[in-house]
C-alpha atoms as a PDB file:
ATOM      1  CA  UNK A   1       0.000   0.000   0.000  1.00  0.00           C
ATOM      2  CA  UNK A   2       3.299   2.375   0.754  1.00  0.00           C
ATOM      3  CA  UNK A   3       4.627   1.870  -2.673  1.00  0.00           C
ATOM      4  CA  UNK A   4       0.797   2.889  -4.182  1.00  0.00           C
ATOM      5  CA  UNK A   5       0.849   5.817  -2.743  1.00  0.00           C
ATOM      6  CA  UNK A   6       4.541   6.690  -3.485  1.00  0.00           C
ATOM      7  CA  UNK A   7       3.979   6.181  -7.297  1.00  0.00           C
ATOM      8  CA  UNK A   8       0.646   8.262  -6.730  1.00  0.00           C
ATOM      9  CA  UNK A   9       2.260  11.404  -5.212  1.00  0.00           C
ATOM     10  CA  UNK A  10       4.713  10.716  -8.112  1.00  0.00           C
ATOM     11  CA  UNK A  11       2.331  11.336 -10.678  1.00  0.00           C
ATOM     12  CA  UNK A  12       0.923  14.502  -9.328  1.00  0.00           C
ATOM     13  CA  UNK A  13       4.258  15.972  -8.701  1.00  0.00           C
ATOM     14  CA  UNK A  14       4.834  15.045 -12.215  1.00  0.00           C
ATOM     15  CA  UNK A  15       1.879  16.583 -13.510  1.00  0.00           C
ATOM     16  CA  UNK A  16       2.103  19.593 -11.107  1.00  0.00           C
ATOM     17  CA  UNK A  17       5.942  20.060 -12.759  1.00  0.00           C
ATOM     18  CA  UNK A  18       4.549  19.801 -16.544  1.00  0.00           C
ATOM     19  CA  UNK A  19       1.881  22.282 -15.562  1.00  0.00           C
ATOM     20  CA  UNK A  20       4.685  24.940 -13.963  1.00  0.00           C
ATOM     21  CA  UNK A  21       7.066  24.488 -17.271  1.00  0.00           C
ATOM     22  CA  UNK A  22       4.146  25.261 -19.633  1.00  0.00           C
ATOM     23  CA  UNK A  23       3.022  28.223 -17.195  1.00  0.00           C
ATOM     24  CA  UNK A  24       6.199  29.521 -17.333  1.00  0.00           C
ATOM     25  CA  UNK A  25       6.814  29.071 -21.179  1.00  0.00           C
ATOM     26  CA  UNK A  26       3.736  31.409 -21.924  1.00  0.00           C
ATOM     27  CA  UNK A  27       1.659  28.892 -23.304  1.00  0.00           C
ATOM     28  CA  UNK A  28      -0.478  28.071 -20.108  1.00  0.00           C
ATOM     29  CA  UNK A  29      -3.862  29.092 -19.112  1.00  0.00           C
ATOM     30  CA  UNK A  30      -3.016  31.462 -16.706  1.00  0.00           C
ATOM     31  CA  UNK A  31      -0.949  33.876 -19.660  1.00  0.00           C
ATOM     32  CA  UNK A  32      -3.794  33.431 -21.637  1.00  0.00           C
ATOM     33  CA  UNK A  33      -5.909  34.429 -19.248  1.00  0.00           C
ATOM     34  CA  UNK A  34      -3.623  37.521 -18.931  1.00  0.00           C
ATOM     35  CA  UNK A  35      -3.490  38.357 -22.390  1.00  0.00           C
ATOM     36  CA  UNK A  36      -7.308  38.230 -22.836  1.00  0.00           C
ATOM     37  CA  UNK A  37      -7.520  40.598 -20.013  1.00  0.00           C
ATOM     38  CA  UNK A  38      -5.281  42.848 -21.913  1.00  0.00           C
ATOM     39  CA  UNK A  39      -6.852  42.977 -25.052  1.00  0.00           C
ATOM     40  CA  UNK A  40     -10.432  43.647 -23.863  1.00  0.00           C
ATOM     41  CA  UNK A  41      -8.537  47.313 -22.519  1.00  0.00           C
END
């Protein structure tokens, strides 16, 4: 049961990681988010 939650919390740090790299490239929902905010001024 130890090692099924190890592999678990693996996968969402894993996820968590993608999601910061693509936030941080300018691709991710929050800068688009951002840039539709800007372009409605």
């Amino acid at each position: 049961m130890n090692e099924f939650l190890n592999t678990k919390s693996k996968k969402i740090l894993f996820i968590i990681v993608i999601i910061v790299i693509i936030e941080l490239s300018g691709h991710g929902i929050f800068a688009s988010l951002f840039r539709f905010l800007n372009s409605l001024n």
